[in-house]
Structures are given as C-alpha cells and as structure tokens.
C-alpha atoms as a PDB file:
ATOM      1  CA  UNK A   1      54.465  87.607  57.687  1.00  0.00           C
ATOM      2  CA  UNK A   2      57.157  89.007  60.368  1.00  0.00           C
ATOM      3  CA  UNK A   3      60.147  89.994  59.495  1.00  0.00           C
ATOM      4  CA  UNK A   4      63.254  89.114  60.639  1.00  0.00           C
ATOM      5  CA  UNK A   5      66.757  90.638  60.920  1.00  0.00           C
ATOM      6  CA  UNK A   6      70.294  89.903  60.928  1.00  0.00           C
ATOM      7  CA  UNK A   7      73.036  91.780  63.055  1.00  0.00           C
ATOM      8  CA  UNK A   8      76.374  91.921  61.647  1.00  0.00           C
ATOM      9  CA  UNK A   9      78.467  88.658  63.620  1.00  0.00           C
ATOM     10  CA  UNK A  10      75.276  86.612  61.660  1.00  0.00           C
ATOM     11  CA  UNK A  11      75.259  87.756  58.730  1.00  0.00           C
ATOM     12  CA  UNK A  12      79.001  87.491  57.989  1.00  0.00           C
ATOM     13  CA  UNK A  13      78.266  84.095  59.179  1.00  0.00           C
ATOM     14  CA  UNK A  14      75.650  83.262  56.949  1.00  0.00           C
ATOM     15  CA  UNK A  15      77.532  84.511  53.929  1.00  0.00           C
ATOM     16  CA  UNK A  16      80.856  82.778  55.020  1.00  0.00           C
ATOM     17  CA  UNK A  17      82.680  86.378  54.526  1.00  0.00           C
ATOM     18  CA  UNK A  18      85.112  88.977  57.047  1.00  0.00           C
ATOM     19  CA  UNK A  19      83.701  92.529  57.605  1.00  0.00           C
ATOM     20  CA  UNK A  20      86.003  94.175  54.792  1.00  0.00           C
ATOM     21  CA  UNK A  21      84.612  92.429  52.135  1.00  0.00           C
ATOM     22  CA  UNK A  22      81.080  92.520  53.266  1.00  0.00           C
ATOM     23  CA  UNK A  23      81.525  96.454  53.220  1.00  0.00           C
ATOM     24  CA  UNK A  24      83.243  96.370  49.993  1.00  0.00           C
ATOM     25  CA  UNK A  25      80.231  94.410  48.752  1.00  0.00           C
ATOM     26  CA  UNK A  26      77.910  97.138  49.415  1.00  0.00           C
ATOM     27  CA  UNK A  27      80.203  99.709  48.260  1.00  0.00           C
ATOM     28  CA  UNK A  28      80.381  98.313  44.838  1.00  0.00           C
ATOM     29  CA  UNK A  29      76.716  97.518  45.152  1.00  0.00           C
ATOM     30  CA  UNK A  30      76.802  94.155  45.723  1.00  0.00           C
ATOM     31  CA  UNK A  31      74.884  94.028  48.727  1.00  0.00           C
ATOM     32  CA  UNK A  32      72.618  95.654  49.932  1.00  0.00           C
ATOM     33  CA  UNK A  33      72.978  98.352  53.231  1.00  0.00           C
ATOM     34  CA  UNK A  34      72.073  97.810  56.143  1.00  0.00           C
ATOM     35  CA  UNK A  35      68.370  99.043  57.923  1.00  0.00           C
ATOM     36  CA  UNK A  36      68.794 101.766  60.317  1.00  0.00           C
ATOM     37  CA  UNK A  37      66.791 100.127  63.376  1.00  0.00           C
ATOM     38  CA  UNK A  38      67.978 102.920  66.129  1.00  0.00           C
ATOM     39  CA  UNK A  39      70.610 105.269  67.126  1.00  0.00           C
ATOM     40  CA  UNK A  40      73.013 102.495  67.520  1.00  0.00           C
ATOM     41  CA  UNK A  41      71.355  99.561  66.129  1.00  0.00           C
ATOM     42  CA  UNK A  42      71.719  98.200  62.197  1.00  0.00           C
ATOM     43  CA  UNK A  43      70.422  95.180  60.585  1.00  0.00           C
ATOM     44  CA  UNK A  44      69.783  92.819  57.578  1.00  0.00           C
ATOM     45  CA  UNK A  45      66.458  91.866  56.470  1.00  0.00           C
ATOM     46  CA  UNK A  46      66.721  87.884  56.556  1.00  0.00           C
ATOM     47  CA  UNK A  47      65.133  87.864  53.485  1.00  0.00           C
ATOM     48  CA  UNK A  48      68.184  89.852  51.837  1.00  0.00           C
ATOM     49  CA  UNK A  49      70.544  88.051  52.915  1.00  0.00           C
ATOM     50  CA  UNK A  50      68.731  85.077  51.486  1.00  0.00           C
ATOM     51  CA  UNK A  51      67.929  86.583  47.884  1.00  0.00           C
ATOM     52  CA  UNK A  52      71.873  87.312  47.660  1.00  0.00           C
ATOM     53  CA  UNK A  53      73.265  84.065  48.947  1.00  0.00           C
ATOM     54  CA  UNK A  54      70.355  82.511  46.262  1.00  0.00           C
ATOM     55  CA  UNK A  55      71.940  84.468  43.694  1.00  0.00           C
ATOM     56  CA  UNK A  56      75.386  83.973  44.845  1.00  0.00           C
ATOM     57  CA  UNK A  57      74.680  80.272  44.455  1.00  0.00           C
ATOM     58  CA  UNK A  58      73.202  80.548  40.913  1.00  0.00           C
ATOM     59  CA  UNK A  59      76.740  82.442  40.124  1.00  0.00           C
ATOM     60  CA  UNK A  60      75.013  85.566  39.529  1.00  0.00           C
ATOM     61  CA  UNK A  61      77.217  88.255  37.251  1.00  0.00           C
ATOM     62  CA  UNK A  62      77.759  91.145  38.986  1.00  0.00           C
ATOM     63  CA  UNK A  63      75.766  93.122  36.933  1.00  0.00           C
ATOM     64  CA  UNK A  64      72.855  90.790  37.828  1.00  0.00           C
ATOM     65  CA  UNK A  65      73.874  91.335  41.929  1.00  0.00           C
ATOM     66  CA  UNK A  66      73.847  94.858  40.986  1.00  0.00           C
ATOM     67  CA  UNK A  67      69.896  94.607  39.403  1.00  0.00           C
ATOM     68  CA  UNK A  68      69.008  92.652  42.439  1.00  0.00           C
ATOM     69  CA  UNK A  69      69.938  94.868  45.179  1.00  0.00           C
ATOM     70  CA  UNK A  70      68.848  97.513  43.233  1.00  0.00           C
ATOM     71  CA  UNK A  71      65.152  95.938  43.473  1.00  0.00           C
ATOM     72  CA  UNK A  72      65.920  94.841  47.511  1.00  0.00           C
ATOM     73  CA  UNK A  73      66.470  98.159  48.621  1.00  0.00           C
ATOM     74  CA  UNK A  74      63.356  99.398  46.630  1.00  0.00           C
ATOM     75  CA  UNK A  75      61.120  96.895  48.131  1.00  0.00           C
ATOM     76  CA  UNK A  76      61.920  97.967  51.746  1.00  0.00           C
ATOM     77  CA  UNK A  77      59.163 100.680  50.922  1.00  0.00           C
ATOM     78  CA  UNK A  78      56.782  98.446  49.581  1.00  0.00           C
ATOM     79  CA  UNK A  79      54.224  97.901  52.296  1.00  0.00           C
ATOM     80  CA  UNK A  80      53.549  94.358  51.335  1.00  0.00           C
ATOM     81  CA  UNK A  81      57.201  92.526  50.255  1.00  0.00           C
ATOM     82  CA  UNK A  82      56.159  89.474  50.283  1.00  0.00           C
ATOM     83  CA  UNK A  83      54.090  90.139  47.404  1.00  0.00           C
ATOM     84  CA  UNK A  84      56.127  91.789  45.875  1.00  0.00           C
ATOM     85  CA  UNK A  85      58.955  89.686  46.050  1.00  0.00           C
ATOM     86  CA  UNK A  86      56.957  86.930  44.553  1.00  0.00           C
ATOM     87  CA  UNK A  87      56.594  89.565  41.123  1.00  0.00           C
END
C-alpha cells in the first residue's frame, strides 16, 4: 500500500489549526514531526495525520496523544506499517 503525504498548507487544513499551534503541538509532543523528504522538502504521512485527528475526535488525554505519537514516529521504521498499525 503507497503512501501518501501531506505538505504543510494541507495539513493545517485537515486539522482545522494556524502554523503556531501545529508547531506547539509537536513541541509538547502532541504531534508528530514532520518526514524529511529532501533538502527543502517536509511532509506528513496521511496516515498520521489521520491517527491524530481519530484520536482528537475520541477526546484523547494528552497523555494518550503523547503514547500515540510516541508509537507513530516508531512505526516510520517499521518496513511494513500497515501491519503494524493494525497491532
């Protein structure tokens, strides 16, 4: 299964949020940081973005957040994520 990304103007879309608190977000671990794709060039796993705004949905503590990024950024070197996100 491909995966697809995010750029910045879309995912602040998405998430109905302004830069500031988006970056505040993954400052306080909240949200996870964005992939490195190039010199110039950063991005957001769509399937982030969807995991948060599910948990953001389910009001989510922000310990919880916190757990689930935690596991987010740890799957980006799992060669086979959609497996384990099903776990």
């Amino acid at each position: 299964m491909p995966i697809s990304f995010s750029r910045l103007p879309s995912t602040l879309q998405q998430l109905a949020i302004g830069k500031t608190t988006l970056y505040e977000r993954i400052a306080q671990g909240l949200f996870p940081p964005p992939v490195k794709l190039g010199p110039r060039l950063s991005a957001w796993p769509q399937y982030e973005i969807d995991e948060v705004a599910n948990a953001v949905m389910r009001n989510a503590s922000n310990e919880e957040m916190r757990q689930l990024v935690a596991r987010l950024i740890e799957l980006r070197s799992h060669p086979n994520k959609a497996e384990a996100l099903a776990a």
